[in-house]
C-alpha atoms as a PDB file:
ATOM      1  CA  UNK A   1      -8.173  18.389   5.599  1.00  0.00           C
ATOM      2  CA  UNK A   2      -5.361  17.761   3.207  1.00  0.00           C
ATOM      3  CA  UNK A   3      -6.265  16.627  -0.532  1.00  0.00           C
ATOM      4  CA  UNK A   4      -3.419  14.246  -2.459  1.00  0.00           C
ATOM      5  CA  UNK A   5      -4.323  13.333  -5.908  1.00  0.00           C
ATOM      6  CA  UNK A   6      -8.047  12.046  -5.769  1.00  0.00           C
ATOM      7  CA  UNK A   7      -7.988  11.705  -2.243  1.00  0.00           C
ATOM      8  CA  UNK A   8      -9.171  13.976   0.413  1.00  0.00           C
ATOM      9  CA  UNK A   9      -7.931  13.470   3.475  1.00  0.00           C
ATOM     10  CA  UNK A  10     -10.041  13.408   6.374  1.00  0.00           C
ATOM     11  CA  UNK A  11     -11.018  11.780   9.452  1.00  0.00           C
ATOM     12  CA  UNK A  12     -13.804   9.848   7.571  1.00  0.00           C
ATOM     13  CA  UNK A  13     -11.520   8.733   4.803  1.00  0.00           C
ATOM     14  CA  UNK A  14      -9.312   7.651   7.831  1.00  0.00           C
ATOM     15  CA  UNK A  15     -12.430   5.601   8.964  1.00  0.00           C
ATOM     16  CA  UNK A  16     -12.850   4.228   5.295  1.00  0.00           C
ATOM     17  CA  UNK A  17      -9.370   3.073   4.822  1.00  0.00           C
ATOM     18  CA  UNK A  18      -9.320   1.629   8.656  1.00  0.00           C
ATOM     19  CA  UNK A  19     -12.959  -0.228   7.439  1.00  0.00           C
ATOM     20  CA  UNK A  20     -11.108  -1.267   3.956  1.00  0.00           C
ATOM     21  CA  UNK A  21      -8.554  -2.876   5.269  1.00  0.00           C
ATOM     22  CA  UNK A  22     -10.260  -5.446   7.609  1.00  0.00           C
ATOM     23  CA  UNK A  23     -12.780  -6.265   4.866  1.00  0.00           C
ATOM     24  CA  UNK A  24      -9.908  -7.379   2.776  1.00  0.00           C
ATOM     25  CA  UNK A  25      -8.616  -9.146   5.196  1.00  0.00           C
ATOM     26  CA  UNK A  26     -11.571 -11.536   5.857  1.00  0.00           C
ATOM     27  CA  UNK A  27     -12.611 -11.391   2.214  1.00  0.00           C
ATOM     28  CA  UNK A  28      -8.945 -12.647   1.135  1.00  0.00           C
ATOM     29  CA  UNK A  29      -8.453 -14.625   4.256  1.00  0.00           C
ATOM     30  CA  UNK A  30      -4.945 -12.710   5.230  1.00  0.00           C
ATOM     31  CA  UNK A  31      -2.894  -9.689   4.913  1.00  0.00           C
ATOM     32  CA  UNK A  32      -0.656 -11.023   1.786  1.00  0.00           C
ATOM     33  CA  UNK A  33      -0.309 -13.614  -0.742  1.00  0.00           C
ATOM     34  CA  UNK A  34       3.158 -13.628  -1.180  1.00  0.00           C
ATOM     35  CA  UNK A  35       5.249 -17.200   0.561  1.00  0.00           C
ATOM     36  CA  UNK A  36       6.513 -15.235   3.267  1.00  0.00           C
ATOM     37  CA  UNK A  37       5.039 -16.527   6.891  1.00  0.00           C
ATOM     38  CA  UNK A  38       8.262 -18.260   8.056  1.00  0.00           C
ATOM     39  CA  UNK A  39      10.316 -15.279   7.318  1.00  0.00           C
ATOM     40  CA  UNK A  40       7.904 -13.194   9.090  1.00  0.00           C
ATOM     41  CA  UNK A  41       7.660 -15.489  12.207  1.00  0.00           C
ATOM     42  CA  UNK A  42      11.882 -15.523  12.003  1.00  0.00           C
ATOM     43  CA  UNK A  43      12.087 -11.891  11.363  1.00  0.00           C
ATOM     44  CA  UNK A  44      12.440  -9.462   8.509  1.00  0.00           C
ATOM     45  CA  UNK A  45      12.303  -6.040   7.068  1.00  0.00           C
ATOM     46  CA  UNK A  46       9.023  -4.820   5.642  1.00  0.00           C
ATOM     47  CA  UNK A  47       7.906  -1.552   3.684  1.00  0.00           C
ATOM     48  CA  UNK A  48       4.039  -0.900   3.273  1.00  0.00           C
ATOM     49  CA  UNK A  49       4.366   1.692   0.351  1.00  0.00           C
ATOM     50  CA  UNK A  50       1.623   4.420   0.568  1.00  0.00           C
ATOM     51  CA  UNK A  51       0.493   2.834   3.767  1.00  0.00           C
ATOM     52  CA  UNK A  52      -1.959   5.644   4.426  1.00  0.00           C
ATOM     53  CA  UNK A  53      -3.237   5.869   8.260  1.00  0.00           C
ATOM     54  CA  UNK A  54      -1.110   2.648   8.816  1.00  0.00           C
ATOM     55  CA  UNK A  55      -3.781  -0.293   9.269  1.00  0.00           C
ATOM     56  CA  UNK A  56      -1.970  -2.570   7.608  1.00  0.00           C
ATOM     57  CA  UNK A  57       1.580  -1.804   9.123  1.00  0.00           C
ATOM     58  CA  UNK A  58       0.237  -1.924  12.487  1.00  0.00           C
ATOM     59  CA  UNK A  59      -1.857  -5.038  12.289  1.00  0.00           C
ATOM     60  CA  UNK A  60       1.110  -7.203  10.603  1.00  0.00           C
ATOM     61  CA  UNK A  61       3.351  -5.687  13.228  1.00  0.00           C
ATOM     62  CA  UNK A  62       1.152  -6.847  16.480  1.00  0.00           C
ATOM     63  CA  UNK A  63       1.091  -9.916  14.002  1.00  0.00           C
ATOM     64  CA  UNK A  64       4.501 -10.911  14.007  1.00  0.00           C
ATOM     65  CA  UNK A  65       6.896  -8.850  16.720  1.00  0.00           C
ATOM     66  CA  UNK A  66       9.875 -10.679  15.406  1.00  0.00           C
ATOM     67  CA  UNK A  67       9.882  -8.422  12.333  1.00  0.00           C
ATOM     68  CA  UNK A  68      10.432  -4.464  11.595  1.00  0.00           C
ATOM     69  CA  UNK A  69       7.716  -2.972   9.892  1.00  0.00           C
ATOM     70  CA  UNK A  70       8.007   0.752   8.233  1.00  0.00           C
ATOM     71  CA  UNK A  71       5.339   2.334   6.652  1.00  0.00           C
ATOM     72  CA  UNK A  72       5.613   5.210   4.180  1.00  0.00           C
ATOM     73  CA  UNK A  73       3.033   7.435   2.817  1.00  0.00           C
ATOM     74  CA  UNK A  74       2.967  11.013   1.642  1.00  0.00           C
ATOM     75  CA  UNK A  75       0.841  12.649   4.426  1.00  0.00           C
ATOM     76  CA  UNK A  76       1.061  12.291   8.206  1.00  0.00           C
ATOM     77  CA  UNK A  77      -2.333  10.397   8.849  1.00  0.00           C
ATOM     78  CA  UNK A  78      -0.043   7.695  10.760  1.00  0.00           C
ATOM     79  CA  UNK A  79       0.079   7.312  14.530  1.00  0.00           C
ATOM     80  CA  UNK A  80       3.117   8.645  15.876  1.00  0.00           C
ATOM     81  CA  UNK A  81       2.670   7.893  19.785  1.00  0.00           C
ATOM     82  CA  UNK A  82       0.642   4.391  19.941  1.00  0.00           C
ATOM     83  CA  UNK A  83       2.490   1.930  17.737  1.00  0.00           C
ATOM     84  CA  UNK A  84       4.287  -0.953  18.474  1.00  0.00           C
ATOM     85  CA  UNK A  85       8.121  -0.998  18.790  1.00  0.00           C
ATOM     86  CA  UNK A  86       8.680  -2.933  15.925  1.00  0.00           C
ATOM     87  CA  UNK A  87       6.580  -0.296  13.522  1.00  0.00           C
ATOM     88  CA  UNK A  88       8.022   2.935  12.251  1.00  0.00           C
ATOM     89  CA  UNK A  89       6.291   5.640  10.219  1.00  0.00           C
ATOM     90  CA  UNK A  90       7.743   8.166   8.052  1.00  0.00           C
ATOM     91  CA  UNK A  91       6.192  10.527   5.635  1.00  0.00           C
ATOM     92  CA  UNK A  92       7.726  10.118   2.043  1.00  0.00           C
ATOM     93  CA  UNK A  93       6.387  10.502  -1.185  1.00  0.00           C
ATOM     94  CA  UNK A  94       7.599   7.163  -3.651  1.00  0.00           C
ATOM     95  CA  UNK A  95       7.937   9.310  -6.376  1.00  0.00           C
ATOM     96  CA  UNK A  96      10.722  10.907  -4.529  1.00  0.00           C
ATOM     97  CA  UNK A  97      14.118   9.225  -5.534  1.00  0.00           C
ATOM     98  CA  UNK A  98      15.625   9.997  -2.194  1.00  0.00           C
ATOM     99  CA  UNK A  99      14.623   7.507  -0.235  1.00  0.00           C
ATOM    100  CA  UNK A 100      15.657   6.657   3.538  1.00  0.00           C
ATOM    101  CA  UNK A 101      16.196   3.439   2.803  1.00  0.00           C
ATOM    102  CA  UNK A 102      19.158   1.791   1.408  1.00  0.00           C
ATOM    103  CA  UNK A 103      19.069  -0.643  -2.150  1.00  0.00           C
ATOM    104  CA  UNK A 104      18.379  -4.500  -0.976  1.00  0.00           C
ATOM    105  CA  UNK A 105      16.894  -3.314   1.986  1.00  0.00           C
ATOM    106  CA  UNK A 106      13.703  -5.052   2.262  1.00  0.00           C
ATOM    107  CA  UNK A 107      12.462  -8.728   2.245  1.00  0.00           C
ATOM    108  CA  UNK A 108       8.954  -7.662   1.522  1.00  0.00           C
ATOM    109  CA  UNK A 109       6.992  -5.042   0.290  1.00  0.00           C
ATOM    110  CA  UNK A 110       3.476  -4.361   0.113  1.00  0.00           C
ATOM    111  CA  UNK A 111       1.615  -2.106  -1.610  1.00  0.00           C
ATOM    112  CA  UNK A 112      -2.257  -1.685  -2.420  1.00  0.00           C
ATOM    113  CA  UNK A 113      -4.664   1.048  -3.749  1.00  0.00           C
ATOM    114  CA  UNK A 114      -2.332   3.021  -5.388  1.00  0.00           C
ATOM    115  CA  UNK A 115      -3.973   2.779  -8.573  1.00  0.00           C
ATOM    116  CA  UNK A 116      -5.713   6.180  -7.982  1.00  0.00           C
ATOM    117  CA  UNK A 117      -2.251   7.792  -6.387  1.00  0.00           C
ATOM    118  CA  UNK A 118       0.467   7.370  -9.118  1.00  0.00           C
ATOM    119  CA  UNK A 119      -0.228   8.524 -12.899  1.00  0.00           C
ATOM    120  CA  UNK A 120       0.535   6.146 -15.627  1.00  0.00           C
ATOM    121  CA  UNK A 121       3.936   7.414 -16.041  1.00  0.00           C
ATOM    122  CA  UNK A 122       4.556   6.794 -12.482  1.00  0.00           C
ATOM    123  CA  UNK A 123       4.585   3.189 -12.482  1.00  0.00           C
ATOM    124  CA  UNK A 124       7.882   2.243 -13.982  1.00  0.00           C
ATOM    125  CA  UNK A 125       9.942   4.440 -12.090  1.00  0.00           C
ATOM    126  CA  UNK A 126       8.261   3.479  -8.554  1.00  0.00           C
ATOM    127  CA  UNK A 127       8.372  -0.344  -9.424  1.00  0.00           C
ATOM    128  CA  UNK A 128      12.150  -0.425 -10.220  1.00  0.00           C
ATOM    129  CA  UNK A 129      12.470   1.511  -7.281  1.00  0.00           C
ATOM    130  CA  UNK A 130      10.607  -0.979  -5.047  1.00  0.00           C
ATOM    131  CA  UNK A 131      12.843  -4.104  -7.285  1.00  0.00           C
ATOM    132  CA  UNK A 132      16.138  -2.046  -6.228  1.00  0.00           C
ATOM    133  CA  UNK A 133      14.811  -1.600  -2.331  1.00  0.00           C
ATOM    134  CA  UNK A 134      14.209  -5.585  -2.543  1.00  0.00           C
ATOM    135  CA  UNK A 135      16.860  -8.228  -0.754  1.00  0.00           C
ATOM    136  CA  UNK A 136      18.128 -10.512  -2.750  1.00  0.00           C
ATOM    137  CA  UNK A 137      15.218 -13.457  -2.856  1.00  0.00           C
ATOM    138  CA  UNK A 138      13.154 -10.709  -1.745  1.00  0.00           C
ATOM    139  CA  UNK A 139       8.899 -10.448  -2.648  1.00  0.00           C
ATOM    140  CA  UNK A 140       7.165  -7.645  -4.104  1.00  0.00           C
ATOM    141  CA  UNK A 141       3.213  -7.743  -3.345  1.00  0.00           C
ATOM    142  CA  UNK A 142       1.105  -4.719  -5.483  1.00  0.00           C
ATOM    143  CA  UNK A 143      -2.774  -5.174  -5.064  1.00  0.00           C
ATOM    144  CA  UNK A 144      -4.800  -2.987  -6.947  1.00  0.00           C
ATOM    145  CA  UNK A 145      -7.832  -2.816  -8.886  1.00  0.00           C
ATOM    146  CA  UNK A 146      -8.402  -4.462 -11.791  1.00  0.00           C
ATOM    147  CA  UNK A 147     -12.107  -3.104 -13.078  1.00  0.00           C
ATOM    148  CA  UNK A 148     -12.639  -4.761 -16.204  1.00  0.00           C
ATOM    149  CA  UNK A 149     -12.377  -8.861 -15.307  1.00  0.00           C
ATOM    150  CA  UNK A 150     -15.802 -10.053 -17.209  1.00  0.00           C
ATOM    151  CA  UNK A 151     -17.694  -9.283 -20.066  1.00  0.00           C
ATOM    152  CA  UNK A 152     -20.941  -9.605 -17.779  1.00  0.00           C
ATOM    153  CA  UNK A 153     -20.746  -7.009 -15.410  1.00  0.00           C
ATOM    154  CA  UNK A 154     -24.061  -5.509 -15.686  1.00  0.00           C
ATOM    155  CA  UNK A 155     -25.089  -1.906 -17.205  1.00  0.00           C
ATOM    156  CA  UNK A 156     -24.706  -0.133 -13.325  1.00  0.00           C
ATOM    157  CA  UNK A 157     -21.209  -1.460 -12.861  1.00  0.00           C
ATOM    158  CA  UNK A 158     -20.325  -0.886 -16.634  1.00  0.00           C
ATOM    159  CA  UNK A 159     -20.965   3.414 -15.610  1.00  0.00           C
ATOM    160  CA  UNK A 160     -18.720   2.798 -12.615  1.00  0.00           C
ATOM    161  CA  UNK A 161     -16.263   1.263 -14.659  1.00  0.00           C
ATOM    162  CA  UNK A 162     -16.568   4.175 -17.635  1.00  0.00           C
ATOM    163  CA  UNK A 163     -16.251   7.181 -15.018  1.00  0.00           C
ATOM    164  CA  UNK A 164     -13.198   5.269 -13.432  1.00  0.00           C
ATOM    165  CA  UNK A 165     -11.523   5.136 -16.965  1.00  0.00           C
ATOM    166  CA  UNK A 166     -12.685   8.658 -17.517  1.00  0.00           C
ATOM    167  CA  UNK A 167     -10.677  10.044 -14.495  1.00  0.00           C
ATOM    168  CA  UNK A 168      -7.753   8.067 -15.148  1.00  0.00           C
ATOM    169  CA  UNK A 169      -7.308   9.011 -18.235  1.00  0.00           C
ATOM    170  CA  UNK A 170      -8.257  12.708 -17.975  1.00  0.00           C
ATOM    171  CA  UNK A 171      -5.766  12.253 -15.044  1.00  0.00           C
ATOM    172  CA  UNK A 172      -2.604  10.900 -16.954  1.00  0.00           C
END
């Protein structure tokens, strides 16, 4: 059991994230927004960023073989032994300037959930990093939470959404 921020690592929050990510994926009808099918099909370079126990990497990867996946994430929760050939894992905190990866590396890079991961002052610095791992003409995709999208959310969801902005804030 290994705790990172928030987040306590074990085999049920494993379970959770595996669970997670294949909601989202029927509930937003895909793995990404961003206009990048084509260049998938034909083949490109893409970082998941805080990929966790690697749903997403491995699922685009059996998706589309013609393109190199690498996932990066701060713990080892990632299989190591049954992955396909065009997936790679590596353990890597993105607050950590020293990167494996080169500047205009990537065509794509994904990212979601990390709302709970990074601290406020964490954002700038990891999203220039992502924009200076980007190609040229390359897409950056960030999904996270946004809590507070109506003024009509109900008194229940209004305590979720108070506690949420409690931690965060007590958090930084």
């Amino acid at each position: 059991m290994i705790k990172i921020g928030l987040i306590l690592i074990t085999s049920e929050e494993n379970d959770r994230v595996h669970l997670q990510h294949w909601l989202l994926k029927v509930i937003f009808n895909g793995n990404y927004h961003s206009p990048i099918e084509d260049a998938l099909v034909k083949g490109i370079r893409v970082l998941d960023s805080g990929c966790g126990p690697g749903t997403w990497t491995l699922d685009m990867a059996k998706t589309y073989p013609n393109s190199t996946f690498y996932g990066v994430d701060i713990s080892t929760r990632f299989p190591e032994a049954i992955k396909p050939p065009n997936c790679h894992f590596e353990v890597h905190n993105i607050l950590d300037t020293n990167s494996s990866f080169p500047d205009n590396h990537f065509d794509f890079i994904h990212q979601r959930f990390l709302i709970v991961g990074l601290l406020k002052d964490h954002w700038q610095k990891v999203i220039t990093d992502y924009v200076n791992k980007l190609a040229p003409g390359g897409w950056l995709e960030c999904a996270e939470l946004a809590f507070c999208l109506s003024d009509n959310i109900g008194p229940k969801y209004q305590v979720l959404i108070n506690a949420f902005d409690a931690m965060c804030q007590a958090r930084g």
